[in-house]
Protein backbone atom coordinates (compact mmCIF):
# COMPACT_ATOMS: atom_id res chain seq x y z
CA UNK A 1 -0.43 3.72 4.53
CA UNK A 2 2.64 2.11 6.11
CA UNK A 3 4.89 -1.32 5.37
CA UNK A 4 5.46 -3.63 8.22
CA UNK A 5 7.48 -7.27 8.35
CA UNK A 6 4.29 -9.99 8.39
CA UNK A 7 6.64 -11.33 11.38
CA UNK A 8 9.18 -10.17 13.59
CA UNK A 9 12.14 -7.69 11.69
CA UNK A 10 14.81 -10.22 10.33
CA UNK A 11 17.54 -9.86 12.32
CA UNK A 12 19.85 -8.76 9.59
CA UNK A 13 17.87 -5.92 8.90
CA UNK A 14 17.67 -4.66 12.68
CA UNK A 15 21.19 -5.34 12.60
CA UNK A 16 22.44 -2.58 9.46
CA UNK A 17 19.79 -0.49 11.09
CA UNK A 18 21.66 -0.04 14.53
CA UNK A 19 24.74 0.05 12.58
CA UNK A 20 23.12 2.94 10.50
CA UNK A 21 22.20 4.71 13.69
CA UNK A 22 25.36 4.53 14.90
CA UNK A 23 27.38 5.66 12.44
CA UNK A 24 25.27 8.59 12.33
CA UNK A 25 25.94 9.57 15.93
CA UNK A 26 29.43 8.61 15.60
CA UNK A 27 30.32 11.18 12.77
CA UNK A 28 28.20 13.51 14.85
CA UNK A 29 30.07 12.81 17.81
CA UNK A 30 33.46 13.32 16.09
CA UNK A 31 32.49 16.44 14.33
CA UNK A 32 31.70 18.04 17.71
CA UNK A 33 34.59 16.92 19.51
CA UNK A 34 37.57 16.85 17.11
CA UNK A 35 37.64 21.13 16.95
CA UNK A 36 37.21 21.08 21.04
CA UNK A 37 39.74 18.60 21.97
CA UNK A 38 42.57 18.03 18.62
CA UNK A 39 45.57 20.12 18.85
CA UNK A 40 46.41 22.19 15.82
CA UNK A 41 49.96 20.98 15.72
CA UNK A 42 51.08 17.70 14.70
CA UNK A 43 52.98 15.59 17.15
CA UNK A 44 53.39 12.06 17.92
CA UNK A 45 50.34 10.85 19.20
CA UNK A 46 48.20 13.05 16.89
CA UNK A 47 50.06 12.75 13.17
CA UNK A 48 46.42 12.56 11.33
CA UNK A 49 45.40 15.86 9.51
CA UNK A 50 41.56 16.29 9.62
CA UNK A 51 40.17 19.54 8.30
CA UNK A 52 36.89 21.25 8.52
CA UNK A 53 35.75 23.97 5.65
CA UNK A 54 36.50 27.30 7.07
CA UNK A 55 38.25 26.40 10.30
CA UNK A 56 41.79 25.45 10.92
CA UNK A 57 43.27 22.06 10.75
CA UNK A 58 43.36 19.68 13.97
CA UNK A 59 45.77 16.67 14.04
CA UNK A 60 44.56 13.37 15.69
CA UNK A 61 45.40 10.30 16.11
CA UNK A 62 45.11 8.04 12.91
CA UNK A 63 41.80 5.58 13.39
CA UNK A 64 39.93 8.35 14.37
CA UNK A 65 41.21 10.65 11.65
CA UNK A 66 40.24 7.44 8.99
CA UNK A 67 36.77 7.36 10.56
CA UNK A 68 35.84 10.78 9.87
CA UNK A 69 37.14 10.75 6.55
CA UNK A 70 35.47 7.56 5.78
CA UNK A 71 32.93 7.42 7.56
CA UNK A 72 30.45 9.38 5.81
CA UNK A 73 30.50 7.61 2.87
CA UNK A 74 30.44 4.21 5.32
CA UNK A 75 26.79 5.89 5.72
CA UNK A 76 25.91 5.68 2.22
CA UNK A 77 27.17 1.96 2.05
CA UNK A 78 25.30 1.21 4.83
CA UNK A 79 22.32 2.78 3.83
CA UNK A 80 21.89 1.07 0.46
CA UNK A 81 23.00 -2.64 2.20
CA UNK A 82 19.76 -1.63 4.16
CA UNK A 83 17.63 -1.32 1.36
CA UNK A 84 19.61 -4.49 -0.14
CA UNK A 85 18.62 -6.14 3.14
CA UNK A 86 14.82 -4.74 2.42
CA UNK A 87 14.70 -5.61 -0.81
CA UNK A 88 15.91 -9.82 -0.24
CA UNK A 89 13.10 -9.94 2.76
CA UNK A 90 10.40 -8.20 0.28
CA UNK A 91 8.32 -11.24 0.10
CA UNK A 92 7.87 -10.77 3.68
CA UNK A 93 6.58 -7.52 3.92
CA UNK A 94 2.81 -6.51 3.94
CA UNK A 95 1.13 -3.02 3.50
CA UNK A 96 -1.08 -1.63 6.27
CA UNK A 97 -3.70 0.82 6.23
């Protein structure tokens, strides 16, 4: 048993989706590169403290800092405006066998 859209996947829907997806690889992304590449000292260009549980603490610069604090709970926003988006277009799903 599986769901599918009678039509073609609302745009909106396809749209949160891709965002999903990439904010998924994005906080993958940064948690791979931040220990490789972020010095451990502060200076100008990198004033943003970002720490990972049991390692030391890397400084970088400020958006990117925000986006890996914030970023994982952008995923759980994003996530339920997904099912939000599922749940408005539910009239226009059908079940298939």
């Amino acid at each position: 048993m599986s769901w599918r859209f009678k039509g073609k996947t609302p745009l909106s829907i396809t749209l949160v989706f891709a965002l999903l997806g990439l904010n998924f690889l994005g906080q993958l992304a940064t948690s791979y590169i931040i220990p490789r590449i972020s010095p451990v000292t502060a200076d100008a260009v990198h004033p943003y403290l970002v720490r990972f549980k049991g390692l030391a603490g890397y400084f970088v610069q400020p958006w990117l800092g925000f986006y890996f604090e914030y970023g994982f709970w952008m995923h759980f926003v994003l996530l339920a405006l997904f099912f939000l988006m599922v749940w408005v277009h539910r009239d226009e799903i059908e079940r298939v066998r």
